[in-house]
Protein backbone atom coordinates (compact mmCIF):
# COMPACT_ATOMS: atom_id res chain seq x y z
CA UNK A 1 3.33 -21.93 -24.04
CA UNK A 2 4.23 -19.57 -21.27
CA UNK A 3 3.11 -20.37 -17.67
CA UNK A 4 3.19 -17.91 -14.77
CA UNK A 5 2.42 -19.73 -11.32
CA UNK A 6 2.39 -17.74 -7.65
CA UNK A 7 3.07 -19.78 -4.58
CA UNK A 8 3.53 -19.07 -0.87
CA UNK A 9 0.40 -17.28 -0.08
CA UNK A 10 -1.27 -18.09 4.04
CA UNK A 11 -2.55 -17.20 6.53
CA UNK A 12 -0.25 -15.04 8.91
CA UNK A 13 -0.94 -12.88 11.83
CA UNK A 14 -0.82 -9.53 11.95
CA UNK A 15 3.13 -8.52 11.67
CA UNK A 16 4.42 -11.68 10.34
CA UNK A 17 5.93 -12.23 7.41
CA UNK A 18 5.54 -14.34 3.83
CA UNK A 19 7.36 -14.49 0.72
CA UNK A 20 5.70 -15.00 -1.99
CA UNK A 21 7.41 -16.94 -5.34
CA UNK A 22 6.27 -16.31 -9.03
CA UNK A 23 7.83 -18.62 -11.32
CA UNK A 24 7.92 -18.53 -15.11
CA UNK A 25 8.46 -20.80 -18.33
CA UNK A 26 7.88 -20.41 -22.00
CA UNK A 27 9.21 -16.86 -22.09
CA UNK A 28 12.44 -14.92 -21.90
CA UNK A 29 11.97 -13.98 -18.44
CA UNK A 30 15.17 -11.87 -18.15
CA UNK A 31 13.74 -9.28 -20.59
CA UNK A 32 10.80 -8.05 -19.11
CA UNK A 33 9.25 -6.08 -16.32
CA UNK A 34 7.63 -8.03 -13.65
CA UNK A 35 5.05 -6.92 -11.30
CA UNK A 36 3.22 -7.88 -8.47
CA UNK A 37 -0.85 -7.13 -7.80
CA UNK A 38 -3.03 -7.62 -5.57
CA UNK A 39 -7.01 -7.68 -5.77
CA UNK A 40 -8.79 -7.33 -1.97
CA UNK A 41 -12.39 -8.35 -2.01
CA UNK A 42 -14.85 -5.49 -3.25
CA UNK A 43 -12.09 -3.36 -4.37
CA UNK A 44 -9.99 -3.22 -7.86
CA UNK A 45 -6.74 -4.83 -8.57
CA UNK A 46 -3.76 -2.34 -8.07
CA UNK A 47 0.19 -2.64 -8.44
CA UNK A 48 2.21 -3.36 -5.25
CA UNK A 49 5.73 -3.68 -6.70
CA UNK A 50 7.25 -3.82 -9.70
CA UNK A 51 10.96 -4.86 -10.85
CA UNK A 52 12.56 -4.32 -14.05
CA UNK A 53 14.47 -6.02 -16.70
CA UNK A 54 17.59 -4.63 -14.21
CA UNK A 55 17.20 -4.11 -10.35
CA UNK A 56 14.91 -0.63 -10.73
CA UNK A 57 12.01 -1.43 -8.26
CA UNK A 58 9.07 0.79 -7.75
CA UNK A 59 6.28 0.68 -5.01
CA UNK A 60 3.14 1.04 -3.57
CA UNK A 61 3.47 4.31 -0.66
CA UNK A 62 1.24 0.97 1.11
CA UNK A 63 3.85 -0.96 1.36
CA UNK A 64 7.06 0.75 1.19
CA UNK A 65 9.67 0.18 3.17
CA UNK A 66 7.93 -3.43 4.47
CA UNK A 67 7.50 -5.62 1.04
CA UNK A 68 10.89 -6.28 -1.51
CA UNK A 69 10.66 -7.44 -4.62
CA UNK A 70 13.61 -9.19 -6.85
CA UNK A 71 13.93 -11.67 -9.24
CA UNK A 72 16.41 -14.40 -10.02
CA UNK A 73 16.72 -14.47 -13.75
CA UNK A 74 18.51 -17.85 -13.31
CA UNK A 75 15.78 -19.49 -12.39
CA UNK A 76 12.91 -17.40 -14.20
CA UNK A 77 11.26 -15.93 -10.85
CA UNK A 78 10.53 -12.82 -9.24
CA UNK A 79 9.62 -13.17 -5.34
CA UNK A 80 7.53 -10.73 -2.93
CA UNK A 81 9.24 -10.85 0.47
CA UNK A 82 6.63 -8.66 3.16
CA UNK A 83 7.13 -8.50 6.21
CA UNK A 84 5.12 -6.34 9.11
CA UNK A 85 2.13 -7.36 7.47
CA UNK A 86 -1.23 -5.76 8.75
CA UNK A 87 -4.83 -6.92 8.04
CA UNK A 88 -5.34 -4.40 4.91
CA UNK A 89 -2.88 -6.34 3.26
CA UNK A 90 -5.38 -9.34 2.72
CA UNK A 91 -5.77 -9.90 -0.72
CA UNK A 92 -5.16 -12.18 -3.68
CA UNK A 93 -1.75 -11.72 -5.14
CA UNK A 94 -1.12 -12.02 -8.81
CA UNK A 95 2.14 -11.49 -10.36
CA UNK A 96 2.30 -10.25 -13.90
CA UNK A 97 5.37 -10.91 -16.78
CA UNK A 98 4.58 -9.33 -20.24
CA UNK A 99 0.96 -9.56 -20.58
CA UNK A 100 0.69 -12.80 -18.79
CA UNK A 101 -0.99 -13.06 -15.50
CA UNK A 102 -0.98 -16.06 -12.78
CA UNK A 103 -3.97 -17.63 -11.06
CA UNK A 104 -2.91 -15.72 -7.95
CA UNK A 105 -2.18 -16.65 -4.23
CA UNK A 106 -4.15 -15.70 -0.87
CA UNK A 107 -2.76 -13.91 1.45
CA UNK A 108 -4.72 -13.32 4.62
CA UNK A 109 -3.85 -11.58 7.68
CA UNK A 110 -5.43 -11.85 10.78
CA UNK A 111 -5.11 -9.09 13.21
């Protein structure tokens, strides 16, 4: 059974900084592509970051050049470090491995 759990989502004030965890079981984690979402309330869910099976990363022009993602194979987890976070960035954060989805984490920022 695979299991994809998100952790590490707050509240912060504007410019602060979170990292967020996503860790995995039940799969070959090392294999896949791993992404990270996020859903804001009223609006549609849309890709933030994504990592691949190596250390390609893509990202959202949002929030390049403020979030990171990477992943420790060793231990089955891809993380979301973002830092200079502004209000817009409130959202739940889901992180994605194969076709499995986690519950997601809130993030909210407070300006």
């Amino acid at each position: 059974q695979v299991h994809v759990v998100e952790s590490g989502g707050e509240l912060v004030q504007a410019g602060g900084s979170l990292r967020l965890s996503c860790a995995t079981s039940g799969l070959t984690f090392g294999v896949y592509s791993t992404g990270w979402y996020r859903q804001a309330p009223g609006k549609e869910r849309e890709l933030v970051a994504l990592i691949r099976s190596g250390t390609v990363t893509n990202y959202s022009d949002s929030v390049k050049g403020r979030f990171t993602i990477s992943r420790d194979n060793a231990k089955n987890t891809v993380y979301l470090q973002m830092n200079s976070l502004k209000p817009e960035d409130t959202a739940v954060y889901y992180c994605r491995v194969s076709v499995y989805w986690g519950q997601g984490t809130q993030v909210t920022v407070s300006s």
